[in-house]
PDB file of N, CA and C in Angstrom:
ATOM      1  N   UNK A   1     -16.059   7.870 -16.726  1.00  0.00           N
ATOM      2  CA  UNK A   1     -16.303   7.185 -15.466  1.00  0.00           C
ATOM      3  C   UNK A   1     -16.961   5.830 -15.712  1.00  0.00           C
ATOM      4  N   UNK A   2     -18.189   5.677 -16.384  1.00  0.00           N
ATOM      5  CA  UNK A   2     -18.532   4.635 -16.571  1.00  0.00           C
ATOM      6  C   UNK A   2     -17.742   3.664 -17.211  1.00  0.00           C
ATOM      7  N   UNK A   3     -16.616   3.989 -18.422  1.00  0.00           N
ATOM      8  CA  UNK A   3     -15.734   3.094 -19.122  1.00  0.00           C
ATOM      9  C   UNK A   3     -14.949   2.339 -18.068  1.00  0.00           C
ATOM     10  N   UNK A   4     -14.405   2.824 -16.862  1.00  0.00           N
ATOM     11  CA  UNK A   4     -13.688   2.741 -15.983  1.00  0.00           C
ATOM     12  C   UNK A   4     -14.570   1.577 -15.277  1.00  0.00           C
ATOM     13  N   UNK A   5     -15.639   1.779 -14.557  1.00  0.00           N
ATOM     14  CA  UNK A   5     -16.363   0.982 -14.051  1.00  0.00           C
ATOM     15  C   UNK A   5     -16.626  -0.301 -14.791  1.00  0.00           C
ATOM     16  N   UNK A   6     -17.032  -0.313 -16.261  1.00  0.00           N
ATOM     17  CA  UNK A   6     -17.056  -1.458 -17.179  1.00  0.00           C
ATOM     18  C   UNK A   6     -16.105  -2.594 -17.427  1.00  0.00           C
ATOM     19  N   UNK A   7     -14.910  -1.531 -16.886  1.00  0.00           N
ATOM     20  CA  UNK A   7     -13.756  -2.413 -17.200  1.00  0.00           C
ATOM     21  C   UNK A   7     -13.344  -2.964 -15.714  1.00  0.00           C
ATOM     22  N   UNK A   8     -13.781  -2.514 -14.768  1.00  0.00           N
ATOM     23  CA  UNK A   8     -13.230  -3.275 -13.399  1.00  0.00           C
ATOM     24  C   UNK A   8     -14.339  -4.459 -13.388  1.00  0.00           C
ATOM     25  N   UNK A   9     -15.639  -4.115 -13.916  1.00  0.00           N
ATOM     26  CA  UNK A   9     -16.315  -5.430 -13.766  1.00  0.00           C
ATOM     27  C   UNK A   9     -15.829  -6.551 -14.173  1.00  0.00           C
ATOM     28  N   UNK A  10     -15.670  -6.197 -15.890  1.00  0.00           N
ATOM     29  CA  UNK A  10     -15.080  -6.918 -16.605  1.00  0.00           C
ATOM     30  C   UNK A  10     -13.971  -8.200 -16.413  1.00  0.00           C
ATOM     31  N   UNK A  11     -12.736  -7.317 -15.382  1.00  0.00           N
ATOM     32  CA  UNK A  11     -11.809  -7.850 -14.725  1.00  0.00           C
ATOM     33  C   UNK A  11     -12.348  -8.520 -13.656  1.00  0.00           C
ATOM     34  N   UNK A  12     -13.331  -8.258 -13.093  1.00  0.00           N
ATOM     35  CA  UNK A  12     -13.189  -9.029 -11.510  1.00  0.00           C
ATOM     36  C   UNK A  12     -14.375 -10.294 -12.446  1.00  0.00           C
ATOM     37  N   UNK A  13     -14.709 -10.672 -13.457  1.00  0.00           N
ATOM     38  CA  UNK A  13     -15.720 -11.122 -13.817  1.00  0.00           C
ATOM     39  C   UNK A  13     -14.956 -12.484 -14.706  1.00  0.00           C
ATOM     40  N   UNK A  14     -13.846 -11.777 -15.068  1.00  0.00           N
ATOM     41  CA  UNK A  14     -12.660 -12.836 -15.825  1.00  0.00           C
ATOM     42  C   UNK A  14     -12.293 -13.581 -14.924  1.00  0.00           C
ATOM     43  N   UNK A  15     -11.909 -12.860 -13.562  1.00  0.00           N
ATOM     44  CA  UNK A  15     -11.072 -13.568 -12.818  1.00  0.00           C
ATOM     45  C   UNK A  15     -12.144 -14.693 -12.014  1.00  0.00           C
ATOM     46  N   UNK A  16     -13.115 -14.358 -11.618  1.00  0.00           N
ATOM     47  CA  UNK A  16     -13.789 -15.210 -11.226  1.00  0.00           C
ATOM     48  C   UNK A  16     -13.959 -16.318 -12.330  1.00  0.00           C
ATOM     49  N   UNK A  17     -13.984 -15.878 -13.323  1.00  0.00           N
ATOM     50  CA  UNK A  17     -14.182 -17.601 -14.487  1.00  0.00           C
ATOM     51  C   UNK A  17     -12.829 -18.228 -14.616  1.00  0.00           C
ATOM     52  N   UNK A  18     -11.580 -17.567 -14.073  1.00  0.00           N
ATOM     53  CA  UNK A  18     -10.878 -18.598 -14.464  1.00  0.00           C
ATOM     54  C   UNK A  18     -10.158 -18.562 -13.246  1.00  0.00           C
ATOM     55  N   UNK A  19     -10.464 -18.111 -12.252  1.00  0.00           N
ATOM     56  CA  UNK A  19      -9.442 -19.001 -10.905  1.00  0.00           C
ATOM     57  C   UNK A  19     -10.599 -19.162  -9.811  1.00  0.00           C
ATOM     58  N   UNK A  20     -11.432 -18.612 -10.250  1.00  0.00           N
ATOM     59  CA  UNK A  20     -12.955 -19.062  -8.740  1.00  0.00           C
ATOM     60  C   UNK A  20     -13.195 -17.886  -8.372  1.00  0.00           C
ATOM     61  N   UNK A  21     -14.138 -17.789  -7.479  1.00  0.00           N
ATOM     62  CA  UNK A  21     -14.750 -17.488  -6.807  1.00  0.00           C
ATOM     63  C   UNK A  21     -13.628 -17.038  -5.419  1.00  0.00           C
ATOM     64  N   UNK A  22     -13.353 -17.767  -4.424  1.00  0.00           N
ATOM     65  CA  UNK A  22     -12.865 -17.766  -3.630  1.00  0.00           C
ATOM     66  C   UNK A  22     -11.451 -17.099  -3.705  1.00  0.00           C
ATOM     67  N   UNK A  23     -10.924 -17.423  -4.679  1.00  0.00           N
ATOM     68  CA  UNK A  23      -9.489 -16.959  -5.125  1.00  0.00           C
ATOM     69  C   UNK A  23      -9.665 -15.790  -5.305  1.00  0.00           C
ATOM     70  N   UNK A  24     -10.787 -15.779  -6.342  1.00  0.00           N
ATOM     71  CA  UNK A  24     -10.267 -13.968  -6.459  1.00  0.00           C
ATOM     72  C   UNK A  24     -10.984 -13.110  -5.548  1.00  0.00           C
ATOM     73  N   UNK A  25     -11.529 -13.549  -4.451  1.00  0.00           N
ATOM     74  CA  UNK A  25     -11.813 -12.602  -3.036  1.00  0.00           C
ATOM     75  C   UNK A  25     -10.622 -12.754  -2.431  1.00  0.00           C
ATOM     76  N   UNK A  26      -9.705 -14.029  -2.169  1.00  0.00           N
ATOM     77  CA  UNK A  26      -8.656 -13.711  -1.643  1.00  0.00           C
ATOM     78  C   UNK A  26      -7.300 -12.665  -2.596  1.00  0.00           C
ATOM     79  N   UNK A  27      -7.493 -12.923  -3.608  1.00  0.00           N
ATOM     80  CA  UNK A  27      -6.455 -11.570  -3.965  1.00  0.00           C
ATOM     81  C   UNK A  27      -7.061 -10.157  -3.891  1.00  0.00           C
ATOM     82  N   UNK A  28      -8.370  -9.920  -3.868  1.00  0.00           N
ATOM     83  CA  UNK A  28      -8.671  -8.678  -3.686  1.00  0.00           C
ATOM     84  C   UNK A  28      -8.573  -8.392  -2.112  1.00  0.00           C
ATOM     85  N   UNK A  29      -8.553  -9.496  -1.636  1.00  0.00           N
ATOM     86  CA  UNK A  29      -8.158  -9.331   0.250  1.00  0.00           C
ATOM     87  C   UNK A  29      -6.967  -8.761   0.598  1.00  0.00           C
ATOM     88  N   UNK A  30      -6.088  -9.598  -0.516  1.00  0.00           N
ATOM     89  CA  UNK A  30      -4.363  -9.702  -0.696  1.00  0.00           C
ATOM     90  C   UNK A  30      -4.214  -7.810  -1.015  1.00  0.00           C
ATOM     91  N   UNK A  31      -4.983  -7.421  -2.149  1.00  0.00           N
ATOM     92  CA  UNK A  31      -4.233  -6.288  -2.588  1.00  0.00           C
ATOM     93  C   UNK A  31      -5.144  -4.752  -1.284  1.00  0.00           C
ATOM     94  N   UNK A  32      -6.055  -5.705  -0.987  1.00  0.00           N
ATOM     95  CA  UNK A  32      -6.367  -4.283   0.276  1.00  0.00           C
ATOM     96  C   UNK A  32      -5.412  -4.263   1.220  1.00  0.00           C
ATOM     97  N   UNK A  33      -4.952  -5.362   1.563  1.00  0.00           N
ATOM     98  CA  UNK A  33      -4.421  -5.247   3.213  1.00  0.00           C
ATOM     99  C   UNK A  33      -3.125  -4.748   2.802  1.00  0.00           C
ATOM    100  N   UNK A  34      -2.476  -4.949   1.305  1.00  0.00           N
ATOM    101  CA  UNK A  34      -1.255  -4.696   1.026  1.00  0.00           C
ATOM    102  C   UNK A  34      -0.604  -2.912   0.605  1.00  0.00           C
ATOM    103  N   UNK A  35      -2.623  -2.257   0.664  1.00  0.00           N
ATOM    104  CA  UNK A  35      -2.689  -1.045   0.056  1.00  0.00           C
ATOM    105  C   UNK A  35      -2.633  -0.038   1.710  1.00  0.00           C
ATOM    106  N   UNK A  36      -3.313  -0.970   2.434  1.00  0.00           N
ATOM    107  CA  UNK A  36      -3.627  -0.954   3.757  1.00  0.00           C
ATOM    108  C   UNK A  36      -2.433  -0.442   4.567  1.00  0.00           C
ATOM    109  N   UNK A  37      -1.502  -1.185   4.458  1.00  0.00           N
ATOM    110  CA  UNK A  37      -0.142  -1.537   5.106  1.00  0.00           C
ATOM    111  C   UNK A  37       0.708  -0.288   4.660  1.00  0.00           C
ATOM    112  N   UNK A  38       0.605  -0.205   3.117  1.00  0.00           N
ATOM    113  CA  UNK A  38       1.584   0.876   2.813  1.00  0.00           C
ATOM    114  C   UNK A  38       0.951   2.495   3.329  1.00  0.00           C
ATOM    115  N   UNK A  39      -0.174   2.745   3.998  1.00  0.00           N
ATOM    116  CA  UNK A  39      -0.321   3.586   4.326  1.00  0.00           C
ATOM    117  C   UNK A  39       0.206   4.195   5.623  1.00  0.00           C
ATOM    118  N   UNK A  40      -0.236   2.950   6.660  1.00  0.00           N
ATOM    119  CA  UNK A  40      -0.227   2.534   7.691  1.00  0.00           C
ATOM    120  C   UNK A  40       1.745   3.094   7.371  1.00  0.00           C
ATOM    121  N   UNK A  41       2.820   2.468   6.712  1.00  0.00           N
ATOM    122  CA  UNK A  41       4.043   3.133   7.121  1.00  0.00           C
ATOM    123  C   UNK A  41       4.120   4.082   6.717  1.00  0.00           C
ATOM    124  N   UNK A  42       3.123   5.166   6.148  1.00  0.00           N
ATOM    125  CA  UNK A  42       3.782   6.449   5.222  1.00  0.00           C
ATOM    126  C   UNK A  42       3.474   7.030   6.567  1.00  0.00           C
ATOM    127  N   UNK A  43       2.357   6.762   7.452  1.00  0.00           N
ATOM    128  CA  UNK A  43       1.485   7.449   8.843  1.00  0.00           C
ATOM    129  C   UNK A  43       2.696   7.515  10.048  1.00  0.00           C
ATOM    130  N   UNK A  44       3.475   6.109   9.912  1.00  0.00           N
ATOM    131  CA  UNK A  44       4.882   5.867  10.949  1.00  0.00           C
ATOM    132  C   UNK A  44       5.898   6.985   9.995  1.00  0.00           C
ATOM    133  N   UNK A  45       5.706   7.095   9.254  1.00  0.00           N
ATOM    134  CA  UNK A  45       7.014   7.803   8.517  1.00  0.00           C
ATOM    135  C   UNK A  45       6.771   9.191   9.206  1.00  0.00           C
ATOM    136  N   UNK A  46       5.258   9.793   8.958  1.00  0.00           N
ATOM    137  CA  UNK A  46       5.148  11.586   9.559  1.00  0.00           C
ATOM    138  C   UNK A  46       5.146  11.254  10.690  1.00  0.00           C
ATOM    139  N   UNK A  47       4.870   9.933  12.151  1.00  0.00           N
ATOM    140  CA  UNK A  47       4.754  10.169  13.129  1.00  0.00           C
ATOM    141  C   UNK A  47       6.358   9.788  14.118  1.00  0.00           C
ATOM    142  N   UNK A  48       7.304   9.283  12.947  1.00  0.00           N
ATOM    143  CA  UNK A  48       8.620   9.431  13.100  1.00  0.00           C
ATOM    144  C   UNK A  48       9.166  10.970  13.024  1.00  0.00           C
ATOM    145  N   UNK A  49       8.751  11.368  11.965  1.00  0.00           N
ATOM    146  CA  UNK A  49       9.475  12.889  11.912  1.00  0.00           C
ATOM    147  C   UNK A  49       9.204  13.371  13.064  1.00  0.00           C
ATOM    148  N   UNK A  50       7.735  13.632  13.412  1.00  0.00           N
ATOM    149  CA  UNK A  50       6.914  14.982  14.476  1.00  0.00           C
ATOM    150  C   UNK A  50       7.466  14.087  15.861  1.00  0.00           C
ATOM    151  N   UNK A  51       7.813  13.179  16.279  1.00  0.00           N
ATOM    152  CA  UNK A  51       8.828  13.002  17.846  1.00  0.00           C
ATOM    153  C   UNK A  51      10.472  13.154  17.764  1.00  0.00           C
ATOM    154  N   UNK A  52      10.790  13.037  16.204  1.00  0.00           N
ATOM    155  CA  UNK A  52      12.415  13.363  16.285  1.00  0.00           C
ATOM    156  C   UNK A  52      11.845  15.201  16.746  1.00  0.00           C
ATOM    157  N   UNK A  53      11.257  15.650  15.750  1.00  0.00           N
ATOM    158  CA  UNK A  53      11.080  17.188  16.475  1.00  0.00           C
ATOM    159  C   UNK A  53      10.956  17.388  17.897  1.00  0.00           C
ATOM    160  N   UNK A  54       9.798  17.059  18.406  1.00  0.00           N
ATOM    161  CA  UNK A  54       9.277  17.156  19.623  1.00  0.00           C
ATOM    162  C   UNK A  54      10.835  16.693  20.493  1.00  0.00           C
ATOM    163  N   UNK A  55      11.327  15.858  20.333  1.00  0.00           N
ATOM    164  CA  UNK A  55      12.410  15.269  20.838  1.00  0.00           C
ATOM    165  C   UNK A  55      13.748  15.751  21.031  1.00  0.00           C
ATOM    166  N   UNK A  56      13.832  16.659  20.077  1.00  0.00           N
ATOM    167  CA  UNK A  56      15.004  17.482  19.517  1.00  0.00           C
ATOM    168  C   UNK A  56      16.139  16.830  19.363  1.00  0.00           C
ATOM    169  N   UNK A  57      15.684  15.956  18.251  1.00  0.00           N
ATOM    170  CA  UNK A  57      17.053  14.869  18.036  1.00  0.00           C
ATOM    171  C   UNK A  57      17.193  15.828  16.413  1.00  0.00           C
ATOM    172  N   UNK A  58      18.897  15.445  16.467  1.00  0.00           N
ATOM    173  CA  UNK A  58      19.472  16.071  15.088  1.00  0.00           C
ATOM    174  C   UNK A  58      18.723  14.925  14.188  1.00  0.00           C
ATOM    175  N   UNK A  59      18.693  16.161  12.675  1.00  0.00           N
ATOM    176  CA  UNK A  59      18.129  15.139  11.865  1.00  0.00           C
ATOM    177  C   UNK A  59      19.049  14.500  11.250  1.00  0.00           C
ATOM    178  N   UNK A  60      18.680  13.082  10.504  1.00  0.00           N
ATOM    179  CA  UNK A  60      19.477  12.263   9.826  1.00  0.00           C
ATOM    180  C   UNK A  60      19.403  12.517   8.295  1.00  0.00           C
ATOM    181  N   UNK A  61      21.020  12.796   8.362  1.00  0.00           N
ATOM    182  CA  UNK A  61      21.172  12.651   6.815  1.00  0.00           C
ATOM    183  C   UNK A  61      21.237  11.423   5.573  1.00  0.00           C
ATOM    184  N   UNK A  62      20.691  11.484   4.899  1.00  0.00           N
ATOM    185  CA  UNK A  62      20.093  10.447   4.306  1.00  0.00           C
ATOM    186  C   UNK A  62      20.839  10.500   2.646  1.00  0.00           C
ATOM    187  N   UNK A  63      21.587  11.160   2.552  1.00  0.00           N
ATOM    188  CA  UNK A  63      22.210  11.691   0.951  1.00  0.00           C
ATOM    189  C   UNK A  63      23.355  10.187   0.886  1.00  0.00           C
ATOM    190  N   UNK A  64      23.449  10.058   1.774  1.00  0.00           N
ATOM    191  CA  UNK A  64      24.914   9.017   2.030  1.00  0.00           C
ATOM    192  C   UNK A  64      24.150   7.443   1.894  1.00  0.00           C
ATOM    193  N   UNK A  65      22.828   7.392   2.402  1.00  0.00           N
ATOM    194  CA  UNK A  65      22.164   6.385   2.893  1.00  0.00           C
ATOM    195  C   UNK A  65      22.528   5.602   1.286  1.00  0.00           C
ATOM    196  N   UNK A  66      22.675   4.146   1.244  1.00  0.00           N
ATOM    197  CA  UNK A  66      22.352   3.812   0.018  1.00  0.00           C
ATOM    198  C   UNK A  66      21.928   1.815   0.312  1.00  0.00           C
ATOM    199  N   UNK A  67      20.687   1.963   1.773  1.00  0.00           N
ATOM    200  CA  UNK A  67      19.904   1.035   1.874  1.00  0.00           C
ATOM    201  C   UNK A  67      21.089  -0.059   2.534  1.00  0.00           C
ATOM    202  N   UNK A  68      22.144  -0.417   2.951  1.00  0.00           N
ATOM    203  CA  UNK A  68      23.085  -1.551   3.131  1.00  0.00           C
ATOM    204  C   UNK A  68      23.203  -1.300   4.870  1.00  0.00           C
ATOM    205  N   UNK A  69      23.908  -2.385   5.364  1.00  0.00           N
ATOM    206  CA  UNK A  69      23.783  -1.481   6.734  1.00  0.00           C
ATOM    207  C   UNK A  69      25.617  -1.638   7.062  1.00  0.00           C
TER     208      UNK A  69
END
């Protein structure tokens, strides 16, 4: 645990000497809101499923899906 901790200092301690101060609060801003966000759709993903239920819509098959529209 502590090695772990040594080494995030380490990193946030580099980054401040070589891009600032300011910069590297804004990428640690950058990587919360971005950690933030991906939760935020996994939460739309279960609250998509539980109203197709509630809804009683057939489910979609997705084996075919290959992302194109």
């Amino acid at each position: 645990m502590y090695n772990s901790t040594y080494l995030i200092l380490i990193v946030f301690i580099a980054l401040v000497a070589i891009g600032g101060y300011e910069s590297t609060l804004r990428l640690i801003r950058f990587i919360d809101i971005s950690i933030r966000f991906e939760i935020v759709k996994v939460r739309m993903w279960f609250l998509k499923r539980k109203l197709e239920k509630e809804l009683n819509l057939p489910p979609k098959d997705w084996s075919d899906f290959n992302g194109k529209h």
